[in-house]
C-alpha atoms as a PDB file:
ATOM      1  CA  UNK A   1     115.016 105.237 125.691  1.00  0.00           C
ATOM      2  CA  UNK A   2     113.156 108.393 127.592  1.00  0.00           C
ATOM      3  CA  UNK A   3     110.249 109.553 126.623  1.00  0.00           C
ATOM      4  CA  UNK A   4     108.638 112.740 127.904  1.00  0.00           C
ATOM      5  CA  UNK A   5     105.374 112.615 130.080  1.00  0.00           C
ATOM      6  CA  UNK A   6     102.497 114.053 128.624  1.00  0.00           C
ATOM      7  CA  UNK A   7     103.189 114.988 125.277  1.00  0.00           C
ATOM      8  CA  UNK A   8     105.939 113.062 122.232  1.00  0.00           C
ATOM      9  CA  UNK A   9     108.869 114.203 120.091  1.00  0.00           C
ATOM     10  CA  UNK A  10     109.655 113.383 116.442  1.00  0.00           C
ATOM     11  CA  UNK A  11     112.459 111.688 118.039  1.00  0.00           C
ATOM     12  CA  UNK A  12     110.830 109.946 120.511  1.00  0.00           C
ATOM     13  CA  UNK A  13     107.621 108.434 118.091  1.00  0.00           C
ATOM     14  CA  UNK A  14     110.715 107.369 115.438  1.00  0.00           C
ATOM     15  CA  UNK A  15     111.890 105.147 118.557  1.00  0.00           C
ATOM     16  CA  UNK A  16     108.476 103.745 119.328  1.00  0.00           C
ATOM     17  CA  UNK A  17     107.413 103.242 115.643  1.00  0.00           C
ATOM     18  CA  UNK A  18     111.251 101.224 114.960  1.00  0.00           C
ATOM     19  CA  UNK A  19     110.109  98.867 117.758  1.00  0.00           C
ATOM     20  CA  UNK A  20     107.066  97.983 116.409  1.00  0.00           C
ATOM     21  CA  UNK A  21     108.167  97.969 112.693  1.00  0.00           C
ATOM     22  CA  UNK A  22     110.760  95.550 114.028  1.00  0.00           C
ATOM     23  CA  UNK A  23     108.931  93.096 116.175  1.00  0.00           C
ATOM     24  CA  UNK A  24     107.313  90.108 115.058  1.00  0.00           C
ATOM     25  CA  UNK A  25     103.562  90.269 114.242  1.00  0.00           C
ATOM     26  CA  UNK A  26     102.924  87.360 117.508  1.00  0.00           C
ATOM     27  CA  UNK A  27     104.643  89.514 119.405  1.00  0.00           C
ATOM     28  CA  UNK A  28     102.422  92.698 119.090  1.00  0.00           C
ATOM     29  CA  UNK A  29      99.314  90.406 118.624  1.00  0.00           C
ATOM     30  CA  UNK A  30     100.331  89.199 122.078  1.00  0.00           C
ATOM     31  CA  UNK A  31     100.731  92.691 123.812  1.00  0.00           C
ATOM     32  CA  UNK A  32      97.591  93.888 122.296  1.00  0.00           C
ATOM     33  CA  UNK A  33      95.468  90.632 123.619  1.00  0.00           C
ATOM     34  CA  UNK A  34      97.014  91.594 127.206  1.00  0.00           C
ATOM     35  CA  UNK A  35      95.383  95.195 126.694  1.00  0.00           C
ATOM     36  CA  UNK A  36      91.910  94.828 129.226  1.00  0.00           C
ATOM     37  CA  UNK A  37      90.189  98.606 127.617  1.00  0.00           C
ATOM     38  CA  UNK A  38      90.667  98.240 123.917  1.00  0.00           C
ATOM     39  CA  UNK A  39      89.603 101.809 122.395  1.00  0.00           C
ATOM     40  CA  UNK A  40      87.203 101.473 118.847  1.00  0.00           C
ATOM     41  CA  UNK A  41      89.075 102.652 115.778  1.00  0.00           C
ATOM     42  CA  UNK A  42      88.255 102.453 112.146  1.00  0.00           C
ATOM     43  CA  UNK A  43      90.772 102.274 109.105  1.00  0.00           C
ATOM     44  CA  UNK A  44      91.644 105.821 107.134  1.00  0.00           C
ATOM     45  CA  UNK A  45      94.038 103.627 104.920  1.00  0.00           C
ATOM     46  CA  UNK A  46      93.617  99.928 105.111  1.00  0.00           C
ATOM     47  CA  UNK A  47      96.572  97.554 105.274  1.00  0.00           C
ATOM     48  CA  UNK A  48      97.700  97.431 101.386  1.00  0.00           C
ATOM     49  CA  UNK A  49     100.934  96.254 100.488  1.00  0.00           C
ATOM     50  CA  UNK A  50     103.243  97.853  97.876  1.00  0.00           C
ATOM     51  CA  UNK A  51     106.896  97.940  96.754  1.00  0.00           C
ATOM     52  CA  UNK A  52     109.800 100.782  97.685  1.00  0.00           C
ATOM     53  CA  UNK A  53     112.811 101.172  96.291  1.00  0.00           C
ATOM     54  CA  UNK A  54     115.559 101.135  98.741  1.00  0.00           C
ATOM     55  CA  UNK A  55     118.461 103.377  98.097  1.00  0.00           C
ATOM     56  CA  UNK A  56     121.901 102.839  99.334  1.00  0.00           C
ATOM     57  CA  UNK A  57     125.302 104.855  99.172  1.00  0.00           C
ATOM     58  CA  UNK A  58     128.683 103.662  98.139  1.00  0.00           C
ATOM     59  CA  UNK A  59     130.989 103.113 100.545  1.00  0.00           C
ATOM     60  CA  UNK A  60     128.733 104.385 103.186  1.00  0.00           C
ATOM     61  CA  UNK A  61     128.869 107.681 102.480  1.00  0.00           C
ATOM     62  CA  UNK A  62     129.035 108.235  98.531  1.00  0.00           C
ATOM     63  CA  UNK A  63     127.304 108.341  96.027  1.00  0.00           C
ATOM     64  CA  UNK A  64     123.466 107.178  95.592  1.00  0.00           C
ATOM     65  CA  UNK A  65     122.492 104.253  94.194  1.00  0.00           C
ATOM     66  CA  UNK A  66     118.781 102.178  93.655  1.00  0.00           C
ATOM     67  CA  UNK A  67     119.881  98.449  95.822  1.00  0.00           C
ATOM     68  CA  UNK A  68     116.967  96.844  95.121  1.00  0.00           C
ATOM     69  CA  UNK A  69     113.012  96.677  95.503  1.00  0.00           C
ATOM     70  CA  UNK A  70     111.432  95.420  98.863  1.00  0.00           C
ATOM     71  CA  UNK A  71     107.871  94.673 100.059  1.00  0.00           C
ATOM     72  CA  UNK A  72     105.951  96.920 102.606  1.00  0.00           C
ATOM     73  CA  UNK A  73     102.980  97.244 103.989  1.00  0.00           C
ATOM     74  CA  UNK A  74     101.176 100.144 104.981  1.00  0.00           C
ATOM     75  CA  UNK A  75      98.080 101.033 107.590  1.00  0.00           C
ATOM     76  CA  UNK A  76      96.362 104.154 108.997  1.00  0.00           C
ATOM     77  CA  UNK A  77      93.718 103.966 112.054  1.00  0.00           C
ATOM     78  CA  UNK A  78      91.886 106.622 113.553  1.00  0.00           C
ATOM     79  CA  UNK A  79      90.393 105.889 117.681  1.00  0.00           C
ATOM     80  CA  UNK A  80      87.341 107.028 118.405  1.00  0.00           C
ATOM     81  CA  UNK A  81      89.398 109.369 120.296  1.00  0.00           C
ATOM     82  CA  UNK A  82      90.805 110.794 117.493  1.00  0.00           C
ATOM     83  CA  UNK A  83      94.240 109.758 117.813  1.00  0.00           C
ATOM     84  CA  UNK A  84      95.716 108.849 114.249  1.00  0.00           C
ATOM     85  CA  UNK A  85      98.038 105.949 113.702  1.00  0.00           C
ATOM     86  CA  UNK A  86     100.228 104.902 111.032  1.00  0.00           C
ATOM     87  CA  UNK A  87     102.769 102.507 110.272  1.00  0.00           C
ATOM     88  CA  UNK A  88     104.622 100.672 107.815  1.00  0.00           C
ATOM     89  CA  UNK A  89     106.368  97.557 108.229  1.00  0.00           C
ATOM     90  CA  UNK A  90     108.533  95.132 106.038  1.00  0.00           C
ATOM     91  CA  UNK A  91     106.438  92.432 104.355  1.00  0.00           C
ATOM     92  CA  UNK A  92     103.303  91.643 103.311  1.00  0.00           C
ATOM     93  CA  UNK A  93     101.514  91.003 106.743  1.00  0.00           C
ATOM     94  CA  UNK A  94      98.359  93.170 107.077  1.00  0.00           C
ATOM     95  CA  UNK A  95      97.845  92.083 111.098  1.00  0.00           C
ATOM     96  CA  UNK A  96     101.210  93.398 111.962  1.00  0.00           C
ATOM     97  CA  UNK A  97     101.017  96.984 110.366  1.00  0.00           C
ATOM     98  CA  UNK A  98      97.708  97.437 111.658  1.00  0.00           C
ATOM     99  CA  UNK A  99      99.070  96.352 115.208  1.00  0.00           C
ATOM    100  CA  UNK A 100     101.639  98.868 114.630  1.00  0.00           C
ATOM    101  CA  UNK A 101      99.613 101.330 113.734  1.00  0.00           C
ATOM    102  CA  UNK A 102      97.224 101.221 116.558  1.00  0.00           C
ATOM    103  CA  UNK A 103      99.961 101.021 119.168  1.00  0.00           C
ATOM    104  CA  UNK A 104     101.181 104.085 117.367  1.00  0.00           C
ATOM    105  CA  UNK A 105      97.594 105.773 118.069  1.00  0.00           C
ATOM    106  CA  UNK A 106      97.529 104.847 121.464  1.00  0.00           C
ATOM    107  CA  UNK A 107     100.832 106.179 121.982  1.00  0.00           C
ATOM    108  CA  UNK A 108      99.673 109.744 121.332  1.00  0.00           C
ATOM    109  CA  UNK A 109      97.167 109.314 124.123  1.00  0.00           C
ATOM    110  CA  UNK A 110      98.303 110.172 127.625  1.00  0.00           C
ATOM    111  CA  UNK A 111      95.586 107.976 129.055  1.00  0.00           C
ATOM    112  CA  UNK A 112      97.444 104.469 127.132  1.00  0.00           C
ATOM    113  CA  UNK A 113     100.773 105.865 126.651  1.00  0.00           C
ATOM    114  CA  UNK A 114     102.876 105.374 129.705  1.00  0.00           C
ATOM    115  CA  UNK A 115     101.015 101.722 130.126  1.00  0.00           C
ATOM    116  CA  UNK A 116     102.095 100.840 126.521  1.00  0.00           C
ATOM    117  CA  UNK A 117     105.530 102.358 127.003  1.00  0.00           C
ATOM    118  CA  UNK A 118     106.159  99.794 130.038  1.00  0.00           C
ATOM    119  CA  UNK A 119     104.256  97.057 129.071  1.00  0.00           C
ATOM    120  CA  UNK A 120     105.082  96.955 125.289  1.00  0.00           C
ATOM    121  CA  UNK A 121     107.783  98.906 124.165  1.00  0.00           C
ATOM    122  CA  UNK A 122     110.010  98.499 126.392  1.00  0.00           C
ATOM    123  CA  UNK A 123     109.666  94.611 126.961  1.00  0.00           C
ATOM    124  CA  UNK A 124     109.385  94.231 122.724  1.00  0.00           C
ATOM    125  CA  UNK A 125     113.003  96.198 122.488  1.00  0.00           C
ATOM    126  CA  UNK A 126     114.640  94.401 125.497  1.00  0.00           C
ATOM    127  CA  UNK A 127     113.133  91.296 123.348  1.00  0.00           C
ATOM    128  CA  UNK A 128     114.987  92.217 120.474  1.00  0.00           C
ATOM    129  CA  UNK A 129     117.917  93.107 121.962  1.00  0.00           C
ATOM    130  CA  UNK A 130     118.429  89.705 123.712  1.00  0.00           C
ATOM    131  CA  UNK A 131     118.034  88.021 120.498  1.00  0.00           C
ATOM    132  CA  UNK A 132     120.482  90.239 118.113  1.00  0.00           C
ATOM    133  CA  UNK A 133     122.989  89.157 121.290  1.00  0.00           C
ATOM    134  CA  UNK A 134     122.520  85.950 120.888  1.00  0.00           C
ATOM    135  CA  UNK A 135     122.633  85.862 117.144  1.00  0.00           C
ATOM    136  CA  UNK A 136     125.876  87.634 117.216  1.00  0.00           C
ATOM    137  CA  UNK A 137     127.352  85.314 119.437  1.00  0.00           C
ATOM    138  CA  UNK A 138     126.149  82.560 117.554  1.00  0.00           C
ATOM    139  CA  UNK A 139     128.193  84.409 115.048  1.00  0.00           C
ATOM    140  CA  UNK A 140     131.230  85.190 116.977  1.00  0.00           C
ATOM    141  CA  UNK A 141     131.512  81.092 118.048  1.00  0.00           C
ATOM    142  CA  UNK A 142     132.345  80.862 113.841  1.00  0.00           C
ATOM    143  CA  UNK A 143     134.919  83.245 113.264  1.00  0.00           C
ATOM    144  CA  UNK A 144     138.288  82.876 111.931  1.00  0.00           C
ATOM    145  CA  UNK A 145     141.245  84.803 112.729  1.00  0.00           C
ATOM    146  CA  UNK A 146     143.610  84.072 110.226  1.00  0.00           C
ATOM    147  CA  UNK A 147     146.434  85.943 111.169  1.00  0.00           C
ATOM    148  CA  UNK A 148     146.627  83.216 113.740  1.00  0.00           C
ATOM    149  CA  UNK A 149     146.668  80.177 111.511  1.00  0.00           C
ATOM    150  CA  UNK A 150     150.256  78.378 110.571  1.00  0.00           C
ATOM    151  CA  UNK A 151     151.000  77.719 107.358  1.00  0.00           C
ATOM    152  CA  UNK A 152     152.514  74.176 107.184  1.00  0.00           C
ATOM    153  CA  UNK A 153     154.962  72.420 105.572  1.00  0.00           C
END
């Protein structure tokens, strides 16, 4: 994951915002309680939650289909700053899109970005790396090949 010094990409806030949609709310509660200069902000959108539908393709790659309904919740800050924030996470948790959504502000800020970067992202998406390897080797241990088994008799 790069990111470019002074200013962001599209690209490069999708990456941030996937890390922060995808780590737990203790998690980003924790990195924001190691953050010494917290900047003020006030709420454009409070947390609310809602429902989306979630669309899925046959196959992969045919045709469209509605899967199902799922629960998300959505948050907009502003810094005193000016920097604007959003997010929305899976869930109803309220703490953990507004978490996202301020790390997302302070992101956008040169003066907290590179910190955040190093001390957050980074650490949150080694974090979830670690455990999606562990979970699929927990998986792995279970698996049955059975073009191996013999059939007796």
């Amino acid at each position: 994951m790069s990111f470019s010094r002074n200013s962001f990409t599209t690209k490069e806030r999708q990456k941030w915002m996937s890390v922060l949609s995808k780590s737990s709310c203790q998690e980003l509660e924790g990195a924001w309680q190691g953050i010494s200069e917290k900047p003020d902000y006030r709420h454009l959108r409070k947390p609310e939650t809602g429902i989306i539908m979630v669309r899925a393709r046959a196959g992969g790659s045919g045709l469209r289909f509605n899967f199902g309904e799922m629960t998300v919740t959505r948050c907009t800050v502003k810094t005193d700053e000016g920097y604007v924030g959003c997010a929305y996470v899976m869930g109803r948790d309220h703490r953990h899109a507004e978490l996202a959504a301020l790390f997302d502000a302070l992101l956008q800020n040169s003066g907290y970005k590179l910190k955040i970067l190093n001390m957050v992202i980074l650490k949150l998406k080694e974090s979830r790396e670690k455990r999606k390897e562990e979970i699929s080797k927990k998986s792995a241990a279970t698996k049955v090949d059975f073009f191996t088994m013999v059939r007796g008799d």
